[in-house]
PDB file of N, CA and C in Angstrom:
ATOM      1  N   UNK A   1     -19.656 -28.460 141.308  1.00  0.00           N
ATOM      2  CA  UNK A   1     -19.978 -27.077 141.189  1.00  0.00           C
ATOM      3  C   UNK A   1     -18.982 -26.443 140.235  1.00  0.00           C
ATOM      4  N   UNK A   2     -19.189 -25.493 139.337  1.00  0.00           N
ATOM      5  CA  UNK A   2     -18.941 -24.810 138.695  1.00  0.00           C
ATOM      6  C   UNK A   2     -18.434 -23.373 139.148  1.00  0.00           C
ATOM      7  N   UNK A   3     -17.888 -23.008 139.595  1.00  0.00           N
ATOM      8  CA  UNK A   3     -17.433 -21.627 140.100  1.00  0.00           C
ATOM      9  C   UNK A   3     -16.843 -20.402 139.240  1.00  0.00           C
ATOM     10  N   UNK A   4     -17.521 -19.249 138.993  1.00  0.00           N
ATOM     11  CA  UNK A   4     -16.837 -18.140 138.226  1.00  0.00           C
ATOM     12  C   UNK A   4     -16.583 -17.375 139.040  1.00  0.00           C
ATOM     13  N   UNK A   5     -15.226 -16.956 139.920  1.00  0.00           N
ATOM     14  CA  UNK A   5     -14.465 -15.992 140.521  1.00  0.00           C
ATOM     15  C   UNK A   5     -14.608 -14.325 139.651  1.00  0.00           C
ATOM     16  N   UNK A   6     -14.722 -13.866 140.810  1.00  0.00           N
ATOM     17  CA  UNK A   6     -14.562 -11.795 140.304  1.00  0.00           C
ATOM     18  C   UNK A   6     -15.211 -11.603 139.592  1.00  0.00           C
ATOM     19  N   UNK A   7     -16.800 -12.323 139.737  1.00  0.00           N
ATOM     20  CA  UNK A   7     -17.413 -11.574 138.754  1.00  0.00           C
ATOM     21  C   UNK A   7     -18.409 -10.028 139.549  1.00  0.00           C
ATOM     22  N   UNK A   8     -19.463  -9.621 138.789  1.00  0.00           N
ATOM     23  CA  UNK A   8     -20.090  -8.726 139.189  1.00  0.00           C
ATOM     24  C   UNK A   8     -20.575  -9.012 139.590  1.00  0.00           C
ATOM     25  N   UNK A   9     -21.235  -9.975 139.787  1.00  0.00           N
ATOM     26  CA  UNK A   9     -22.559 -10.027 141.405  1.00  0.00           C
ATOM     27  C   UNK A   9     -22.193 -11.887 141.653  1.00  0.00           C
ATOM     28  N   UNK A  10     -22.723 -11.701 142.971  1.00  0.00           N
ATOM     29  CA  UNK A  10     -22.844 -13.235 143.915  1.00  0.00           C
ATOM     30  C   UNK A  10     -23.961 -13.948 143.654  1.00  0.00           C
ATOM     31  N   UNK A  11     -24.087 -14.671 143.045  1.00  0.00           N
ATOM     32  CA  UNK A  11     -25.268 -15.598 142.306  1.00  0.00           C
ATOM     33  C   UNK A  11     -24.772 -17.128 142.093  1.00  0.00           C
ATOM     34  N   UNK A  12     -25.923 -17.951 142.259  1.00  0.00           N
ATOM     35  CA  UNK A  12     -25.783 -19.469 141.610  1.00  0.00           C
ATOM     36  C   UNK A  12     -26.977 -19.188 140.372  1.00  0.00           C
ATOM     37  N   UNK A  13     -26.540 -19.704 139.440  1.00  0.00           N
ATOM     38  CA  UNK A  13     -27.007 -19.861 137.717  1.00  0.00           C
ATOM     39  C   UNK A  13     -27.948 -20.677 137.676  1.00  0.00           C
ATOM     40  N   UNK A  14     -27.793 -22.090 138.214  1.00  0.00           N
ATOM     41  CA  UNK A  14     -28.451 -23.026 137.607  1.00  0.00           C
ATOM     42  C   UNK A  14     -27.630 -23.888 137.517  1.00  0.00           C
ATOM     43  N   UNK A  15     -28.269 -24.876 136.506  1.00  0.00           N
ATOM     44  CA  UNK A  15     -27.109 -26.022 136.142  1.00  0.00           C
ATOM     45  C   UNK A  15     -26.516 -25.897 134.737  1.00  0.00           C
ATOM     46  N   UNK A  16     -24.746 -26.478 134.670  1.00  0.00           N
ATOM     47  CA  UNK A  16     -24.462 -26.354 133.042  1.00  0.00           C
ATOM     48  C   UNK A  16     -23.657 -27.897 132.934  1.00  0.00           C
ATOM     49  N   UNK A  17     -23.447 -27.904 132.078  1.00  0.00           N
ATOM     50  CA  UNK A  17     -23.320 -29.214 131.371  1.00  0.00           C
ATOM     51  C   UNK A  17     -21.434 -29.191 130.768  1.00  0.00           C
ATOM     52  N   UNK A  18     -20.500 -29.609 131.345  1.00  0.00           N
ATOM     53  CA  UNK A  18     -19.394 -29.524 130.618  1.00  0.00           C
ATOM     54  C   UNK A  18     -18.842 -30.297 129.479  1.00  0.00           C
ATOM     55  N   UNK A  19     -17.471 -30.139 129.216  1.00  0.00           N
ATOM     56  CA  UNK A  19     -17.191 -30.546 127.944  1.00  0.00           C
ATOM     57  C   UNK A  19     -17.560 -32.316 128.133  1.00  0.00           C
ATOM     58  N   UNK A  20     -17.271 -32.556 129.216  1.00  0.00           N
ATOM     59  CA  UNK A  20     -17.164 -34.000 129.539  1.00  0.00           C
ATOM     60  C   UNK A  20     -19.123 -34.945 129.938  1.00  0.00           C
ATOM     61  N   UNK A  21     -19.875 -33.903 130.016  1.00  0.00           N
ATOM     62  CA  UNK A  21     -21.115 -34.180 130.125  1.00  0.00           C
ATOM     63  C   UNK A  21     -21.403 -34.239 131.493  1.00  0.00           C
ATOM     64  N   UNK A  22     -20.672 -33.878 132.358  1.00  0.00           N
ATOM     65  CA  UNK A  22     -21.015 -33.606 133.330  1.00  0.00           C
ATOM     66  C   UNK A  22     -21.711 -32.541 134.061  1.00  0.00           C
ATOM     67  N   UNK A  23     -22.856 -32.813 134.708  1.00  0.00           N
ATOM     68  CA  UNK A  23     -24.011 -31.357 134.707  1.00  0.00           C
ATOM     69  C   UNK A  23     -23.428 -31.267 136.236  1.00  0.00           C
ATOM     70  N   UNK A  24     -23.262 -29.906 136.633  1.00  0.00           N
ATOM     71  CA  UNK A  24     -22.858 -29.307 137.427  1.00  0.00           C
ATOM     72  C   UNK A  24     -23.625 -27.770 138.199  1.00  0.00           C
ATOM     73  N   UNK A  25     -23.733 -27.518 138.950  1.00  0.00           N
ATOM     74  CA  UNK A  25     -24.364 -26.471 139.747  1.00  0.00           C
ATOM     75  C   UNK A  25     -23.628 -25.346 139.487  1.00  0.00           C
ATOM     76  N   UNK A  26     -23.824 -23.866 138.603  1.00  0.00           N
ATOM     77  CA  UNK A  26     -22.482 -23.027 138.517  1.00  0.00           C
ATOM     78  C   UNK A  26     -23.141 -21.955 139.077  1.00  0.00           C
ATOM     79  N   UNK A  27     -22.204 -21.318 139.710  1.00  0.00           N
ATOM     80  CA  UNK A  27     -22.301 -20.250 140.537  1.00  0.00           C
ATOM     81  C   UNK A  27     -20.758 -18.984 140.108  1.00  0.00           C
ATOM     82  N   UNK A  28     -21.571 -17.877 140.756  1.00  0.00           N
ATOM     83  CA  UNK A  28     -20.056 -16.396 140.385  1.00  0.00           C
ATOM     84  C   UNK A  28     -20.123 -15.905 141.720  1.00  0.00           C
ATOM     85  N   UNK A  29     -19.403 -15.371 142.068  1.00  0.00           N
ATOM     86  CA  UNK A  29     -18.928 -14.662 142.953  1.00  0.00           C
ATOM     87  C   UNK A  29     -17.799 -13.455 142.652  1.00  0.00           C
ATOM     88  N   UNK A  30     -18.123 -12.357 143.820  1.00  0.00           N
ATOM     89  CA  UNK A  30     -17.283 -11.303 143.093  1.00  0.00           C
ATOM     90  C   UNK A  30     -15.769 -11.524 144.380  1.00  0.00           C
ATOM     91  N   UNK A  31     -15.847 -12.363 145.203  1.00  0.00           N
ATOM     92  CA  UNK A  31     -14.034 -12.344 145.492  1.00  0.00           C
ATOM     93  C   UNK A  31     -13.419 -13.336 144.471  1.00  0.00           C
ATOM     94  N   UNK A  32     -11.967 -12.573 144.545  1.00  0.00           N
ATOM     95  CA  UNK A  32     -11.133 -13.024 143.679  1.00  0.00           C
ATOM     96  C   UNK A  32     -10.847 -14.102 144.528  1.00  0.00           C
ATOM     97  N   UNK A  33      -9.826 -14.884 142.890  1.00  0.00           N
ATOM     98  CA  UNK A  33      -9.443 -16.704 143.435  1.00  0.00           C
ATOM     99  C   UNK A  33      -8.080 -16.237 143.535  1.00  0.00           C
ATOM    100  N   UNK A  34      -7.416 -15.785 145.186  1.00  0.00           N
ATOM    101  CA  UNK A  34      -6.313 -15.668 145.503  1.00  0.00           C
ATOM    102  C   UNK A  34      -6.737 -16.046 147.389  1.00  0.00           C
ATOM    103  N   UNK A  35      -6.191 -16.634 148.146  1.00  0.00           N
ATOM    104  CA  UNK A  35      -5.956 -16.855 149.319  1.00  0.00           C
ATOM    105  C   UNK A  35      -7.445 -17.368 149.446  1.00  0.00           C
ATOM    106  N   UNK A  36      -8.030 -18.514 149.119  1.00  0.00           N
ATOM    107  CA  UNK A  36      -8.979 -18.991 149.263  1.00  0.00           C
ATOM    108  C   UNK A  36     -10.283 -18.087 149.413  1.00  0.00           C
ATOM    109  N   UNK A  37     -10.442 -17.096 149.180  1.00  0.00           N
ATOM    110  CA  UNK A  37     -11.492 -16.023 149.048  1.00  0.00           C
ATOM    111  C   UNK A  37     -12.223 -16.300 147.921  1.00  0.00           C
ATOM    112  N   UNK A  38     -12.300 -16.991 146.990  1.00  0.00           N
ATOM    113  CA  UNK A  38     -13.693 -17.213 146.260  1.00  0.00           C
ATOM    114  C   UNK A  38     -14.284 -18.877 146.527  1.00  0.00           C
ATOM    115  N   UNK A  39     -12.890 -19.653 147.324  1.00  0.00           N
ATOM    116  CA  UNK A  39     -13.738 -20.660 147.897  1.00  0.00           C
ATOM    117  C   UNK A  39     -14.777 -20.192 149.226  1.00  0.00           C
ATOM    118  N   UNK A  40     -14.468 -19.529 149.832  1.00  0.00           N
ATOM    119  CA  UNK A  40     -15.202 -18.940 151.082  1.00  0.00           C
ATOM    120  C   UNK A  40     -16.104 -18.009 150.760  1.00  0.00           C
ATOM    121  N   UNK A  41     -16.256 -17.265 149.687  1.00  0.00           N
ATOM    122  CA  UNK A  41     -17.603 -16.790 149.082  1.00  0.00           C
ATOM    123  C   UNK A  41     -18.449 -17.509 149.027  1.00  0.00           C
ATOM    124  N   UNK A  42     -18.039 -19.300 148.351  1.00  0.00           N
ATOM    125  CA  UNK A  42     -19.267 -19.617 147.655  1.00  0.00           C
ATOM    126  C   UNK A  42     -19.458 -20.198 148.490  1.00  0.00           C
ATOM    127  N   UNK A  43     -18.846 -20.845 149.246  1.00  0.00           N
ATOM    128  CA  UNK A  43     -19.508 -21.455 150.421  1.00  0.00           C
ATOM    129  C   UNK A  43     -20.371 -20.500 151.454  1.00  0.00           C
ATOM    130  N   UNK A  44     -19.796 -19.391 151.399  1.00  0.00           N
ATOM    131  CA  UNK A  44     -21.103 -18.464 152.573  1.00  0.00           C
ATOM    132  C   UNK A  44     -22.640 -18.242 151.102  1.00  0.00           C
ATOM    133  N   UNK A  45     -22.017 -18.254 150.285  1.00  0.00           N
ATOM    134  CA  UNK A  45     -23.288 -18.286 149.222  1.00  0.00           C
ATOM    135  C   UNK A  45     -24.046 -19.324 149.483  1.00  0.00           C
ATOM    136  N   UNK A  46     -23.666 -20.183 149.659  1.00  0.00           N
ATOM    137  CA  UNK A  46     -24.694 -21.640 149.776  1.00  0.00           C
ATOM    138  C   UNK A  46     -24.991 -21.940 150.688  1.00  0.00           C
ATOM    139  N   UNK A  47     -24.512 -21.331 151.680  1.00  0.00           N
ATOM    140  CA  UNK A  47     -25.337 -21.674 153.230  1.00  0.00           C
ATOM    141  C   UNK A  47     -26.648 -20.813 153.516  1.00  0.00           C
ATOM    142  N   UNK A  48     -26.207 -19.341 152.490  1.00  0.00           N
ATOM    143  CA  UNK A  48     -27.434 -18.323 152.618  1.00  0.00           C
ATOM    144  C   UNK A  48     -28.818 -18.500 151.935  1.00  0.00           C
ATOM    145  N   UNK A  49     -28.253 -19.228 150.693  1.00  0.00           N
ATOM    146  CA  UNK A  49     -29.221 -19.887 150.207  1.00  0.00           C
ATOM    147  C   UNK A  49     -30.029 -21.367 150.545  1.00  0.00           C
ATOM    148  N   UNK A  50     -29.046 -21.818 151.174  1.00  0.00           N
ATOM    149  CA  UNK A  50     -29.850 -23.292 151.837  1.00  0.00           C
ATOM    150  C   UNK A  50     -30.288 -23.113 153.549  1.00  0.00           C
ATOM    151  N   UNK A  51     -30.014 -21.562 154.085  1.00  0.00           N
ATOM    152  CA  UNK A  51     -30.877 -21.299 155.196  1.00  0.00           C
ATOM    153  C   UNK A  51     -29.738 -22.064 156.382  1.00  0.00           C
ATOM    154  N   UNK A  52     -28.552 -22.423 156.287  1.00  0.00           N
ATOM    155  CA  UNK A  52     -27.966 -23.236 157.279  1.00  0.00           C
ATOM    156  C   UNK A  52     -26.644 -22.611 157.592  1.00  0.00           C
ATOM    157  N   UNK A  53     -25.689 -22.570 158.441  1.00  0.00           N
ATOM    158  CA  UNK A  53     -24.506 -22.122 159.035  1.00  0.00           C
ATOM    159  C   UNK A  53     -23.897 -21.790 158.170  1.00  0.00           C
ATOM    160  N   UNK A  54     -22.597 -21.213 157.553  1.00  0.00           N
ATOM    161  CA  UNK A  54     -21.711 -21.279 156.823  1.00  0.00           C
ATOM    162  C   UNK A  54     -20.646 -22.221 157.132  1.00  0.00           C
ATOM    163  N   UNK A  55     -20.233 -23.054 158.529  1.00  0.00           N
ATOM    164  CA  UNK A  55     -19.674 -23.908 159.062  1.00  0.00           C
ATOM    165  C   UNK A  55     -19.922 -24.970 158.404  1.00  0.00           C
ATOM    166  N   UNK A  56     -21.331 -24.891 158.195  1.00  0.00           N
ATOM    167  CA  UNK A  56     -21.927 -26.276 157.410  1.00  0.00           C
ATOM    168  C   UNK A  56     -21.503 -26.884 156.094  1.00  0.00           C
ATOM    169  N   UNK A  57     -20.855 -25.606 155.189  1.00  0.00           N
ATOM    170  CA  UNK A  57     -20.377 -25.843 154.324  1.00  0.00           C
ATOM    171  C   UNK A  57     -18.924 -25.771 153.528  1.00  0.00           C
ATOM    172  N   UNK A  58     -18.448 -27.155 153.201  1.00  0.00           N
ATOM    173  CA  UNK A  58     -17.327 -26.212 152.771  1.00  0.00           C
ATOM    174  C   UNK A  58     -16.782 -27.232 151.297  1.00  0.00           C
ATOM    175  N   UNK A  59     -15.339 -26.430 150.848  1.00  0.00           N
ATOM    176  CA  UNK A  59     -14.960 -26.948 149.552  1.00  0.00           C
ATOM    177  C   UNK A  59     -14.171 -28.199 149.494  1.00  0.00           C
ATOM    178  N   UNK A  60     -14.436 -29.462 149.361  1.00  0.00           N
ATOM    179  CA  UNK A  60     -13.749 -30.907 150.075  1.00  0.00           C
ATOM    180  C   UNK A  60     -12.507 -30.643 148.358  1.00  0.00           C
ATOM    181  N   UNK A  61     -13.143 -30.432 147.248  1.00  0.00           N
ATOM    182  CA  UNK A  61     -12.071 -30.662 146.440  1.00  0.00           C
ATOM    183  C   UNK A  61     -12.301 -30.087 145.526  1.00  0.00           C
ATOM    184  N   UNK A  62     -11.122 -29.513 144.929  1.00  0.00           N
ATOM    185  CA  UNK A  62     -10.828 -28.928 143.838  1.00  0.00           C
ATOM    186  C   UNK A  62     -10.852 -27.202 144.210  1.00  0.00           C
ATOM    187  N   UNK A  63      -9.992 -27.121 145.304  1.00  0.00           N
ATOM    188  CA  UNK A  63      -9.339 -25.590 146.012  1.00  0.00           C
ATOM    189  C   UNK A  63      -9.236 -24.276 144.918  1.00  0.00           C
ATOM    190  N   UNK A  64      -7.954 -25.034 143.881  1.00  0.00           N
ATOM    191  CA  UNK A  64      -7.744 -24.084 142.839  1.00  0.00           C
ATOM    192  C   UNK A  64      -8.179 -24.539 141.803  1.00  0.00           C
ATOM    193  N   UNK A  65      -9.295 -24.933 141.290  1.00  0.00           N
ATOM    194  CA  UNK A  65      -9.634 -25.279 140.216  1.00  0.00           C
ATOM    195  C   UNK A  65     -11.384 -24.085 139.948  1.00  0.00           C
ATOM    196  N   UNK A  66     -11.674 -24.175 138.743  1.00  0.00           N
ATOM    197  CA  UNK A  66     -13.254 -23.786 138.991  1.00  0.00           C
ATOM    198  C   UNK A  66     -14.012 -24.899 138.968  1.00  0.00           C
ATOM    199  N   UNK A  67     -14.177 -26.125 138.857  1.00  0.00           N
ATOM    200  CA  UNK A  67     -14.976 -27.194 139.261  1.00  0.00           C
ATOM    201  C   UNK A  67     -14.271 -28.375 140.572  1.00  0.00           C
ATOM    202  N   UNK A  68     -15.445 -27.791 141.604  1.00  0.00           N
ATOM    203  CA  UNK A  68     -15.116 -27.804 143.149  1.00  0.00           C
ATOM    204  C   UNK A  68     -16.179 -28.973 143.657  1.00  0.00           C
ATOM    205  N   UNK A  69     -15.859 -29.876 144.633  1.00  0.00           N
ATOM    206  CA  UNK A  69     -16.944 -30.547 145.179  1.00  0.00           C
ATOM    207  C   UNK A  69     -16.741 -30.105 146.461  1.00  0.00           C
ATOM    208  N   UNK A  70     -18.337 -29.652 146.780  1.00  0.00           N
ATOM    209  CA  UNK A  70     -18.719 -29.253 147.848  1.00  0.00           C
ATOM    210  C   UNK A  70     -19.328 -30.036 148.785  1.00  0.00           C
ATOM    211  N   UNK A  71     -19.107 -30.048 149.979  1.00  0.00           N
ATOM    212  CA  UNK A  71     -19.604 -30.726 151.124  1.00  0.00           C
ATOM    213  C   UNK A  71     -20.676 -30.246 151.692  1.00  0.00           C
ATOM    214  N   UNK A  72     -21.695 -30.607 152.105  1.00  0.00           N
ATOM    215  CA  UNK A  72     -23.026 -29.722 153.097  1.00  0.00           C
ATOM    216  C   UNK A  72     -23.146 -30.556 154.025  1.00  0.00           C
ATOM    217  N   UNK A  73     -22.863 -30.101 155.107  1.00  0.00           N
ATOM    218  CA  UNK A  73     -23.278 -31.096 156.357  1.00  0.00           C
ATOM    219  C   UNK A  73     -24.635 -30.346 157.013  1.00  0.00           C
ATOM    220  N   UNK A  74     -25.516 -31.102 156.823  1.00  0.00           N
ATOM    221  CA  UNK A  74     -26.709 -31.163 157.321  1.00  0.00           C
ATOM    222  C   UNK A  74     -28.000 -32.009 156.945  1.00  0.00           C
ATOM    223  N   UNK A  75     -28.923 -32.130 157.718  1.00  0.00           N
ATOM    224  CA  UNK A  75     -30.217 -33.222 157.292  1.00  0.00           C
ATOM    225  C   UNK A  75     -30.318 -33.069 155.833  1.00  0.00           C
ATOM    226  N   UNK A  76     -29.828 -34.179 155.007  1.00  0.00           N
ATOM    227  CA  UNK A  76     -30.557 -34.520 154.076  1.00  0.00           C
ATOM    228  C   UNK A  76     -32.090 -34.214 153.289  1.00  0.00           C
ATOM    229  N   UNK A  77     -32.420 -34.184 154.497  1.00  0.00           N
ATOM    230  CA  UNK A  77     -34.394 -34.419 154.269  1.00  0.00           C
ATOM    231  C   UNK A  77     -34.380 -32.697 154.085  1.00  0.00           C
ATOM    232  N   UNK A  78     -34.191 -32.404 155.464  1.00  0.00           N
ATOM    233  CA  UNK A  78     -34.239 -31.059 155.366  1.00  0.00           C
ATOM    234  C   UNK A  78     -33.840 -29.660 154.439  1.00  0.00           C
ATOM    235  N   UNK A  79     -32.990 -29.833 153.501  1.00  0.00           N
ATOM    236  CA  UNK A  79     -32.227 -29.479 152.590  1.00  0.00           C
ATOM    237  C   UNK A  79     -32.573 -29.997 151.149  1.00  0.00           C
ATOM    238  N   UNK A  80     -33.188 -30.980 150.501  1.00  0.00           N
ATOM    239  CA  UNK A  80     -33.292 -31.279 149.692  1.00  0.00           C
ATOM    240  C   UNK A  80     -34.041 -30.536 148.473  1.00  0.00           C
ATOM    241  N   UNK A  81     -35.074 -30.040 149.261  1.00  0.00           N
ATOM    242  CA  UNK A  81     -36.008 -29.098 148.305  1.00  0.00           C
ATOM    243  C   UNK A  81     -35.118 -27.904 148.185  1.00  0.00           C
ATOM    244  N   UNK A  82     -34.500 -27.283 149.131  1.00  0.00           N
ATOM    245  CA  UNK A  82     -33.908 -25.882 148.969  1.00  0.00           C
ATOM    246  C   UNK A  82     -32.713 -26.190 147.711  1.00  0.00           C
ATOM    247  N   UNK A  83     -31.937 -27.242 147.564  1.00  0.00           N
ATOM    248  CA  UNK A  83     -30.836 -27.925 146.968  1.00  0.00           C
ATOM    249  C   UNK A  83     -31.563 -27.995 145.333  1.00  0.00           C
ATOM    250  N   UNK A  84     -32.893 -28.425 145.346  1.00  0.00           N
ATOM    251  CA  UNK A  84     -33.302 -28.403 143.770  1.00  0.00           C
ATOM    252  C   UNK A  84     -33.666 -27.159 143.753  1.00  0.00           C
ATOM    253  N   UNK A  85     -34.163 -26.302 144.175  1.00  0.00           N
ATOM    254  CA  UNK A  85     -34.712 -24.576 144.103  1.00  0.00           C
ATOM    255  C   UNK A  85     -33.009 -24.286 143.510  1.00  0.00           C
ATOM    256  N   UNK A  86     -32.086 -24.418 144.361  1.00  0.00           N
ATOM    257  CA  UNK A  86     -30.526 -23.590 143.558  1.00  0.00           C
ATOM    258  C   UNK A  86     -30.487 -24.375 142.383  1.00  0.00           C
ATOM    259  N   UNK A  87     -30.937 -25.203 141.799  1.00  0.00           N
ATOM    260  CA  UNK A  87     -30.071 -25.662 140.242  1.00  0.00           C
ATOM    261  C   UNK A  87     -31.455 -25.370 139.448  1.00  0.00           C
ATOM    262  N   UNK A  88     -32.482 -24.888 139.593  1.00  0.00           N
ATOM    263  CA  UNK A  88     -32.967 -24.148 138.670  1.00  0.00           C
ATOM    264  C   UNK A  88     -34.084 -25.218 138.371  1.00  0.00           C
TER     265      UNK A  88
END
């Protein structure tokens, strides 16, 4: 995932492609990246959008960075279609 901190609105983009060719899911959020508050945005972002807990989700790596791997704990099956609907 791709993460843009403090921006103007709470949204996932789609997918983008980095320097390294790696396609990634990017998303903004308007809390700032200080005391883990724009990791805990995007994770309540993606639970709202995949219909499941916010417990369910969280940031396994890359805390202070903007490219984060995210964890989703839940059915596979169940989640999959909602998971291609967020990357566009």
């Amino acid at each position: 995932m791709r993460l843009t901190p403090a921006a103007s609105v709470d949204r996932i983009d789609g997918l983008v492609e980095d320097a390294a060719g790696v396609v990634r899911l990017k998303a903004r959020v308007r809390a700032v990246a200080e005391n883990n508050k724009a990791n805990r945005a995007v994770e309540k972002l993606i639970a709202k959008h995949l219909k499941i807990g916010k417990t369910a989700v969280g940031v396994v790596a890359g805390e202070t960075s903007r490219s984060k791997t995210i964890r989703i704990s839940a059915d596979p099956d169940a989640i999959i279609e909602q998971i291609q609907a967020l990357s566009g």
